[in-house]
C-alpha atoms as a PDB file:
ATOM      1  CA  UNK A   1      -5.332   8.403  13.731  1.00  0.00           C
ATOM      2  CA  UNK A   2      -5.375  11.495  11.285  1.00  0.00           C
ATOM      3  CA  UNK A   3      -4.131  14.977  11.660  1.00  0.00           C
ATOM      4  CA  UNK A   4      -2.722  17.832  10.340  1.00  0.00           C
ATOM      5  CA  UNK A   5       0.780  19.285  10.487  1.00  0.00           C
ATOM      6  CA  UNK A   6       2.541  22.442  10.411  1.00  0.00           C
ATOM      7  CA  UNK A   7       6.702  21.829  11.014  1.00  0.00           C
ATOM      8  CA  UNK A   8       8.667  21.837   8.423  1.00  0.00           C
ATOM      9  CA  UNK A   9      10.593  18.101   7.674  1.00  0.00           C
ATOM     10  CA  UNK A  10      13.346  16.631   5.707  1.00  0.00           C
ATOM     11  CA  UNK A  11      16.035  18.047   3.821  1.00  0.00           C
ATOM     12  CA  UNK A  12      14.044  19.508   1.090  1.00  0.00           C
ATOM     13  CA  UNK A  13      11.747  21.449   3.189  1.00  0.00           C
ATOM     14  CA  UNK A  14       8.864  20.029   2.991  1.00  0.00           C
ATOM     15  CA  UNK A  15       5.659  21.463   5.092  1.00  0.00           C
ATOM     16  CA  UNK A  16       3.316  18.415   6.148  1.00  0.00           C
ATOM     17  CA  UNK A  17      -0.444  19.386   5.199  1.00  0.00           C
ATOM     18  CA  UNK A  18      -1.797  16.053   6.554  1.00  0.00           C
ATOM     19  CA  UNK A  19      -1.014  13.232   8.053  1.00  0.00           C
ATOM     20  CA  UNK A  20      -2.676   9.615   8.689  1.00  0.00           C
ATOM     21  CA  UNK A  21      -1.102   6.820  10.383  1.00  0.00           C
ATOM     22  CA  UNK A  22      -2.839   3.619  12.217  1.00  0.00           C
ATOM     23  CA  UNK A  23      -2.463   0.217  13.812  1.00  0.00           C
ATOM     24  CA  UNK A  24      -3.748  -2.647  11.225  1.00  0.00           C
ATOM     25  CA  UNK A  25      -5.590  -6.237  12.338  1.00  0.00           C
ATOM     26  CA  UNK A  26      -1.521  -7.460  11.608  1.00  0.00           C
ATOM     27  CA  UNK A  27      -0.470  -5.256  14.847  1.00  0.00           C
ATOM     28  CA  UNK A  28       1.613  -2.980  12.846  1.00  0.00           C
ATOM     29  CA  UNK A  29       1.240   0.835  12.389  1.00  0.00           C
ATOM     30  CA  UNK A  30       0.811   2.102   8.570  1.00  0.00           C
ATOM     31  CA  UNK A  31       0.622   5.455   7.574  1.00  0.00           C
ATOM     32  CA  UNK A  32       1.159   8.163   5.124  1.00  0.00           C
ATOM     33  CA  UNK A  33       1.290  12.213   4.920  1.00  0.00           C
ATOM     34  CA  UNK A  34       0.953  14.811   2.330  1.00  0.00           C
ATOM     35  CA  UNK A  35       2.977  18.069   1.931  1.00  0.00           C
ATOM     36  CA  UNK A  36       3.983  20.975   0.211  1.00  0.00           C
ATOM     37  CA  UNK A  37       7.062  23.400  -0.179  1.00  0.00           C
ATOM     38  CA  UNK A  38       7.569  27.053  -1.946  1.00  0.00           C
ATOM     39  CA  UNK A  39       8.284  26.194  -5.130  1.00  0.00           C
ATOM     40  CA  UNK A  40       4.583  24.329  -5.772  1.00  0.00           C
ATOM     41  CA  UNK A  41       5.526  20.713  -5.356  1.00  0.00           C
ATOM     42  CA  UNK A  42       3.891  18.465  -3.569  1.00  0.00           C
ATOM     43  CA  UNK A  43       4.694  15.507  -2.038  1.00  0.00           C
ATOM     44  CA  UNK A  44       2.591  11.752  -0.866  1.00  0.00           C
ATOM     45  CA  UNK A  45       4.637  10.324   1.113  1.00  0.00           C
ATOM     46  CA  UNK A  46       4.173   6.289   2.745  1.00  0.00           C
ATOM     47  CA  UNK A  47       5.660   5.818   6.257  1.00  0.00           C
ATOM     48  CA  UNK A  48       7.734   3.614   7.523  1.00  0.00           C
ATOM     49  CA  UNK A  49       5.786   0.341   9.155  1.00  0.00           C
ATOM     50  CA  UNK A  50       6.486   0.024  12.520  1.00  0.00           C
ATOM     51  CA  UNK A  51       5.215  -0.362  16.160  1.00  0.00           C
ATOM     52  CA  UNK A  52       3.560   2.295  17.518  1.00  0.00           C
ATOM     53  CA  UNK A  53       1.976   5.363  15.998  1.00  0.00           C
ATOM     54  CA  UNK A  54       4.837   7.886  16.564  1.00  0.00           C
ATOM     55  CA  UNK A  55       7.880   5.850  14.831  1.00  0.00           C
ATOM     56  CA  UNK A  56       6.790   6.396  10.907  1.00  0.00           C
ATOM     57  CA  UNK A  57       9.385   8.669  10.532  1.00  0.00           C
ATOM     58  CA  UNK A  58      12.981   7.574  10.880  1.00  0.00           C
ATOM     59  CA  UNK A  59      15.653  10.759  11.165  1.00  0.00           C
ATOM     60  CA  UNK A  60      13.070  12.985   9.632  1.00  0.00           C
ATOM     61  CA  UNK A  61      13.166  10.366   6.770  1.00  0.00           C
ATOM     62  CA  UNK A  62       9.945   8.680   5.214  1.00  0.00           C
ATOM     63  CA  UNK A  63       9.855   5.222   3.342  1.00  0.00           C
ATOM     64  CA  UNK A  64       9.374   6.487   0.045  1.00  0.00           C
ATOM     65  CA  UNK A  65       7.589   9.392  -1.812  1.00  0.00           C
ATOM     66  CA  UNK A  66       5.829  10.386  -5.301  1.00  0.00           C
ATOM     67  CA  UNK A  67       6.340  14.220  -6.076  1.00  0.00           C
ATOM     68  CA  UNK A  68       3.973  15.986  -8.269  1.00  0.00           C
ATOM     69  CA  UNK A  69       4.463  19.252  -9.766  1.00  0.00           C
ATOM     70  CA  UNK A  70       2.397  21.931 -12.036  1.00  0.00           C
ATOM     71  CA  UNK A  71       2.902  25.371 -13.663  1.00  0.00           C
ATOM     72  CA  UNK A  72      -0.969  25.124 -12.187  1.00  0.00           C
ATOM     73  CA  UNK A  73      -0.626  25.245  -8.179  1.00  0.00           C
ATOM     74  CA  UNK A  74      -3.816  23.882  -7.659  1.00  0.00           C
ATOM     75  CA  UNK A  75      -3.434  20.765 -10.461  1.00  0.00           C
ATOM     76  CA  UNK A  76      -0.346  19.657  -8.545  1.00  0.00           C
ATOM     77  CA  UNK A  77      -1.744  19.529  -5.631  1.00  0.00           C
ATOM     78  CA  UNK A  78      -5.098  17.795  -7.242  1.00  0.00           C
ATOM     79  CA  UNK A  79      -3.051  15.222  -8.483  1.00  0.00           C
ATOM     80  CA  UNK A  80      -1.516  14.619  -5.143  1.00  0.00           C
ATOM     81  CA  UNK A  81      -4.918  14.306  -3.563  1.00  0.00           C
ATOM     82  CA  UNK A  82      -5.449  11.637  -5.857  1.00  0.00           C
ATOM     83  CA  UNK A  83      -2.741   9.563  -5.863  1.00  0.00           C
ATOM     84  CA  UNK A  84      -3.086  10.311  -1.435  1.00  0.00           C
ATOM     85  CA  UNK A  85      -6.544   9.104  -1.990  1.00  0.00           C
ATOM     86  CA  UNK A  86      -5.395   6.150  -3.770  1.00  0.00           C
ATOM     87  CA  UNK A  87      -2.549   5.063  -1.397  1.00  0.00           C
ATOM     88  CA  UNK A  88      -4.720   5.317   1.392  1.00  0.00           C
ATOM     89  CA  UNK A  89      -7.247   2.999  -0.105  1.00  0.00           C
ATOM     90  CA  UNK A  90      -4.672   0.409  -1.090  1.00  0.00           C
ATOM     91  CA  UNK A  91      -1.250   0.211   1.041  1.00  0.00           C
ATOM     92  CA  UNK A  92      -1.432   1.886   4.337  1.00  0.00           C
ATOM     93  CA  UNK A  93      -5.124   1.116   5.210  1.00  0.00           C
ATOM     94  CA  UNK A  94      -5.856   4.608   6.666  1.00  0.00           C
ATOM     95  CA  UNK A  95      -8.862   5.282   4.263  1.00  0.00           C
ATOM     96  CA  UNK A  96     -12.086   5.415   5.633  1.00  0.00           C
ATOM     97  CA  UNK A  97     -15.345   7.506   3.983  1.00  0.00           C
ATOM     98  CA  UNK A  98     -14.222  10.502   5.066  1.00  0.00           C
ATOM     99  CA  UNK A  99     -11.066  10.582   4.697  1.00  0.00           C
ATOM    100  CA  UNK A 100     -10.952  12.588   1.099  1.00  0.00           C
ATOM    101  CA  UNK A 101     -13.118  14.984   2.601  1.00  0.00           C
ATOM    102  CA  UNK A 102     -10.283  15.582   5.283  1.00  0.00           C
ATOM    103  CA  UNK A 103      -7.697  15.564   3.055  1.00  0.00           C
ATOM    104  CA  UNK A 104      -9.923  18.243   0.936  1.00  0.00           C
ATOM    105  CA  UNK A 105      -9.823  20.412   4.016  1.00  0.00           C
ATOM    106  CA  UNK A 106      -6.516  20.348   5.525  1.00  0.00           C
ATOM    107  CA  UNK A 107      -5.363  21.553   1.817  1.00  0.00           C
ATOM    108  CA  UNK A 108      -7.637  24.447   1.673  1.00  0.00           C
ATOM    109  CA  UNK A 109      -6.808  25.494   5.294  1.00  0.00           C
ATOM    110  CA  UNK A 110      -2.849  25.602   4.638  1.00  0.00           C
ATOM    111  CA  UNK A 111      -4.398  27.728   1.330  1.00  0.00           C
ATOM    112  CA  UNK A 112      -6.071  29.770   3.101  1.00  0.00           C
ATOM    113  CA  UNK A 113      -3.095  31.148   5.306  1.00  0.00           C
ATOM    114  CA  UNK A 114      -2.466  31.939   8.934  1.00  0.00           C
ATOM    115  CA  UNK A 115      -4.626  34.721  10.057  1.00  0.00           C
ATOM    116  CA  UNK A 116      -3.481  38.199   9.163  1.00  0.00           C
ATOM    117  CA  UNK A 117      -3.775  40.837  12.267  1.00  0.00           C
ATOM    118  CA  UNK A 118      -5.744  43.967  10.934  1.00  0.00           C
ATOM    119  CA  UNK A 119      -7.516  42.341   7.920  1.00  0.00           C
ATOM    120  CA  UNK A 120     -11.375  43.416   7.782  1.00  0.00           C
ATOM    121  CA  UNK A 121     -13.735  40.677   8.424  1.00  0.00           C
ATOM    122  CA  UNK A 122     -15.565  39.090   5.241  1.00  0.00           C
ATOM    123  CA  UNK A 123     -18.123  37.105   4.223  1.00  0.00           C
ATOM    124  CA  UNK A 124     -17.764  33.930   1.445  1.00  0.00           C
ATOM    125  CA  UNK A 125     -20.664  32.738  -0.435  1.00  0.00           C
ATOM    126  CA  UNK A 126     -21.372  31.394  -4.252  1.00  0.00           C
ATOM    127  CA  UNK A 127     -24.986  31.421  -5.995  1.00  0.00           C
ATOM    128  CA  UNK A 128     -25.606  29.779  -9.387  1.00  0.00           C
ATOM    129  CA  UNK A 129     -25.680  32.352 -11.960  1.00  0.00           C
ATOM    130  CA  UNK A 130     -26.942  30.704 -15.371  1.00  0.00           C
ATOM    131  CA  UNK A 131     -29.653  32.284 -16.367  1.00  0.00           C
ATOM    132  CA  UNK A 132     -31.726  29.650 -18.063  1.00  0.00           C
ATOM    133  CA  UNK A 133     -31.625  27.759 -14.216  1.00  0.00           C
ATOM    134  CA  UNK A 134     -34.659  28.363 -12.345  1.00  0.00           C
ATOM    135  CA  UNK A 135     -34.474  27.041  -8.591  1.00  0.00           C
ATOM    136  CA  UNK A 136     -32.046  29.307  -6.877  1.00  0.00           C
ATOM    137  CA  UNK A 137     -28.976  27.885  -5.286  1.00  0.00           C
ATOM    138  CA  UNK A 138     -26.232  29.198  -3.397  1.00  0.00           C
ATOM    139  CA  UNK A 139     -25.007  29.923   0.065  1.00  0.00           C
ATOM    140  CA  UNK A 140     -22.570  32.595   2.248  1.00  0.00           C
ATOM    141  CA  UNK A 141     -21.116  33.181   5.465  1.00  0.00           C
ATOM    142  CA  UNK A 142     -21.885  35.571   8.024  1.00  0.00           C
ATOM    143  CA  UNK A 143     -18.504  38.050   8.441  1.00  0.00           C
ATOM    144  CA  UNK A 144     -15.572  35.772   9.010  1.00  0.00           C
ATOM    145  CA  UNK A 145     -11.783  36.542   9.246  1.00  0.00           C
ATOM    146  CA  UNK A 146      -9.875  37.560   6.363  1.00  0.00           C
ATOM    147  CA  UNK A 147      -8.158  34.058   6.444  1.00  0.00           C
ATOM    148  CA  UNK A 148     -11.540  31.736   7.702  1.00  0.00           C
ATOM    149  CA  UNK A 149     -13.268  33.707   4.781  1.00  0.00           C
ATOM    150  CA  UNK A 150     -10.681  31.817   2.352  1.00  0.00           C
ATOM    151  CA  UNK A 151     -11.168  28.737   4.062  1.00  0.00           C
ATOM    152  CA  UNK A 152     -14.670  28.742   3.577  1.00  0.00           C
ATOM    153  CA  UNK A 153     -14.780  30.469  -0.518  1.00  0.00           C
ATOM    154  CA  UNK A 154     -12.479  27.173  -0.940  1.00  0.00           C
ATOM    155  CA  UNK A 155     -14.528  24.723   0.617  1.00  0.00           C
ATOM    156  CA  UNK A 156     -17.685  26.271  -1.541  1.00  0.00           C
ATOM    157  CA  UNK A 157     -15.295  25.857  -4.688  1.00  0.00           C
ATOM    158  CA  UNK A 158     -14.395  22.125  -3.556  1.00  0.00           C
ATOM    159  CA  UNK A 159     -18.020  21.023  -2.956  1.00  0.00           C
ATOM    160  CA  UNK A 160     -19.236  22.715  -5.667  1.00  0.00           C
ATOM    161  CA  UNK A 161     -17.164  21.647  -8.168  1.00  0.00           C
ATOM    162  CA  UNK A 162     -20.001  18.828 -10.172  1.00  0.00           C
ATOM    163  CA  UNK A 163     -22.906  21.526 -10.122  1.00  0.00           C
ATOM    164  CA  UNK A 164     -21.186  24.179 -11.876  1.00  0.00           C
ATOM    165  CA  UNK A 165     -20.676  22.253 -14.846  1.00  0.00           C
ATOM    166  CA  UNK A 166     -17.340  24.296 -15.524  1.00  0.00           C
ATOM    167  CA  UNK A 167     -16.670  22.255 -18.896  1.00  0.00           C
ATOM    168  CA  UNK A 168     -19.972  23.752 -20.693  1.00  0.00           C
ATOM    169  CA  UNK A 169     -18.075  27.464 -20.054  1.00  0.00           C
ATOM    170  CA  UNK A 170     -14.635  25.946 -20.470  1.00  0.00           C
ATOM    171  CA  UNK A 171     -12.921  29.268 -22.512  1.00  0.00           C
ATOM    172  CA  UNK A 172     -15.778  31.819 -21.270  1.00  0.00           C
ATOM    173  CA  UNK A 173     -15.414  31.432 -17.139  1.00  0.00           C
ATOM    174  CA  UNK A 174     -12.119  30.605 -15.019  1.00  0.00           C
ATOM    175  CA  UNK A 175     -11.196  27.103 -14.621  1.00  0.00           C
ATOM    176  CA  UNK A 176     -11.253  25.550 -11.223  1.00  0.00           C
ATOM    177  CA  UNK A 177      -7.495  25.815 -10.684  1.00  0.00           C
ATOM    178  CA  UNK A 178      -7.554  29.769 -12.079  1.00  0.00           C
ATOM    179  CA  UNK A 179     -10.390  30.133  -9.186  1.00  0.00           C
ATOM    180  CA  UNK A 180      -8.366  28.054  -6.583  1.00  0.00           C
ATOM    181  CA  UNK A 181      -5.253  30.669  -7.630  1.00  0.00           C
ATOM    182  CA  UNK A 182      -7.334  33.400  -7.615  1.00  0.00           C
ATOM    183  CA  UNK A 183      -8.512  33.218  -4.262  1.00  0.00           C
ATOM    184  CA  UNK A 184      -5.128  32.112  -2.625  1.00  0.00           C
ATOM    185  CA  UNK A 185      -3.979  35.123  -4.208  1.00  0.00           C
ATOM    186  CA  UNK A 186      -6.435  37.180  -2.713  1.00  0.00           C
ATOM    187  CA  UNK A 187      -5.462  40.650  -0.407  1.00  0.00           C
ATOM    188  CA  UNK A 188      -9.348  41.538   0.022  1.00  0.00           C
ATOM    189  CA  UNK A 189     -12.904  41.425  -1.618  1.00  0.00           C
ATOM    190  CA  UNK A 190     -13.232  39.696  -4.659  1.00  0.00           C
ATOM    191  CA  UNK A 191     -15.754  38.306  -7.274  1.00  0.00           C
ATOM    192  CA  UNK A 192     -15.454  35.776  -9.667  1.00  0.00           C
ATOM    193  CA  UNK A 193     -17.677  33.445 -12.294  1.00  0.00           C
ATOM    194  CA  UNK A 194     -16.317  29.577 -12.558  1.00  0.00           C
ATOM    195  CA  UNK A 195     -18.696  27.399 -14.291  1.00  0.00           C
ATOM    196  CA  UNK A 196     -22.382  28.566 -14.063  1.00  0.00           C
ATOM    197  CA  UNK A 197     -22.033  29.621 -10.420  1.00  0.00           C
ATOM    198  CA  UNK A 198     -20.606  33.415  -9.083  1.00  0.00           C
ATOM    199  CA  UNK A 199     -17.924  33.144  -6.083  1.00  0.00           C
ATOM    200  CA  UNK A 200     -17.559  35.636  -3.578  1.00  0.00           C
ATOM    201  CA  UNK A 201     -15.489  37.047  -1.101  1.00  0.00           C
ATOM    202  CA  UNK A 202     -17.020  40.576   0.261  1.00  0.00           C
ATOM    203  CA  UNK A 203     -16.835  43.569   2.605  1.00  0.00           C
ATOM    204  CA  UNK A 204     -20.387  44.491   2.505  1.00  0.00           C
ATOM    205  CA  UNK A 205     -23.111  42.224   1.879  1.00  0.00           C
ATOM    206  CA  UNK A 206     -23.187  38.466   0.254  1.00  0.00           C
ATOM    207  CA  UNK A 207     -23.377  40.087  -3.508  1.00  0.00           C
ATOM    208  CA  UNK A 208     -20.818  42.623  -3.031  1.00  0.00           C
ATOM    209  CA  UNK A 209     -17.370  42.197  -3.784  1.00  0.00           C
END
């Protein structure tokens, strides 16, 4: 079983991003969950082992955690992914080939925010914008919600991440965590270069911003 959370738990605050907990071959329930709070920690927590799929969490209490924090939001939480990633393949046997993917978008959803009532509809999109590359790439939305246009400008940042090459511009373009910051930080339209690809989020057309 894997899901995402919203309540906050434990002492500290902490807001569950994603969750993954299920039965073994041994009969026994394993599972893990990731989280966040307002300073910019994060947290990868392991379970409790138990009997059914609901008793991982004893008193609002976890088994034990690793904690990873950044002056870079999005490198702590990177880092978390990681070592998530990692657990998941090795202790609580909740990995599957998927499951990073998952991970990848329960993070950029609690980025992206709940939605915000009056915001103007926009649309996401990214295109590669080296000139010496021939074959055009790139994709956008159609008009989303201010908050599902986020979603989706992180997602095309995540999977894009390889064929923008962002280390050949490293000093010239944003780095991915500057672009994951910038569009967190986002109120409206915005345009951006990371690597050899442009990033988009716009009011009027898939180039505008």
């Amino acid at each position: 079983m894997t899901y995402e959370l919203s309540a906050t738990i434990g002492a500290e605050g902490w807001t569950p991003v994603h969750k993954a907990r299920r039965r073994h071959t041994d009969g026994n329930y394993y599972g893990q969950w990731l989280g966040t709070r307002e300073d910019g920690m994060w947290i990868v927590g392991r379970m409790f082992n138990g009997k059914s799929a609901d008793d991982g969490f004893r008193d609002g209490e976890w088994a034990y955690s690793k904690r990873f924090g950044s002056d870079k939001p999005a490198l702590a939480a990177d880092r978390a992914l990681k070592a998530y990633v990692e657990m998941a393949q090795t202790l609580t046997f909740v990995w599957d080939h998927i499951f990073e993917q998952r991970v990848g978008e329960a993070i950029d959803r609690y980025w992206a925010g709940p939605e915000v009532p009056g915001a103007p509809k926009l649309t996401a999109g990214w295109q590669r914008s080296d000139p010496g590359h021939l074959a055009p790439q790139g994709s956008h939305t159609i008009f989303l919600p201010f908050h599902e246009a986020k979603y989706e400008l992180l997602q095309h940042l995540r999977r894009t991440e390889l064929s923008a090459m962002a280390h050949l511009t490293q000093g010239v373009t944003l780095d991915r965590h500057e672009a994951v910051e910038l569009v967190v930080s986002a109120a409206g339209p915005v345009r951006f270069e990371y690597g050899y690809n442009t990033y988009w989020l716009a009011a009027e057309g898939p180039l505008s911003a």
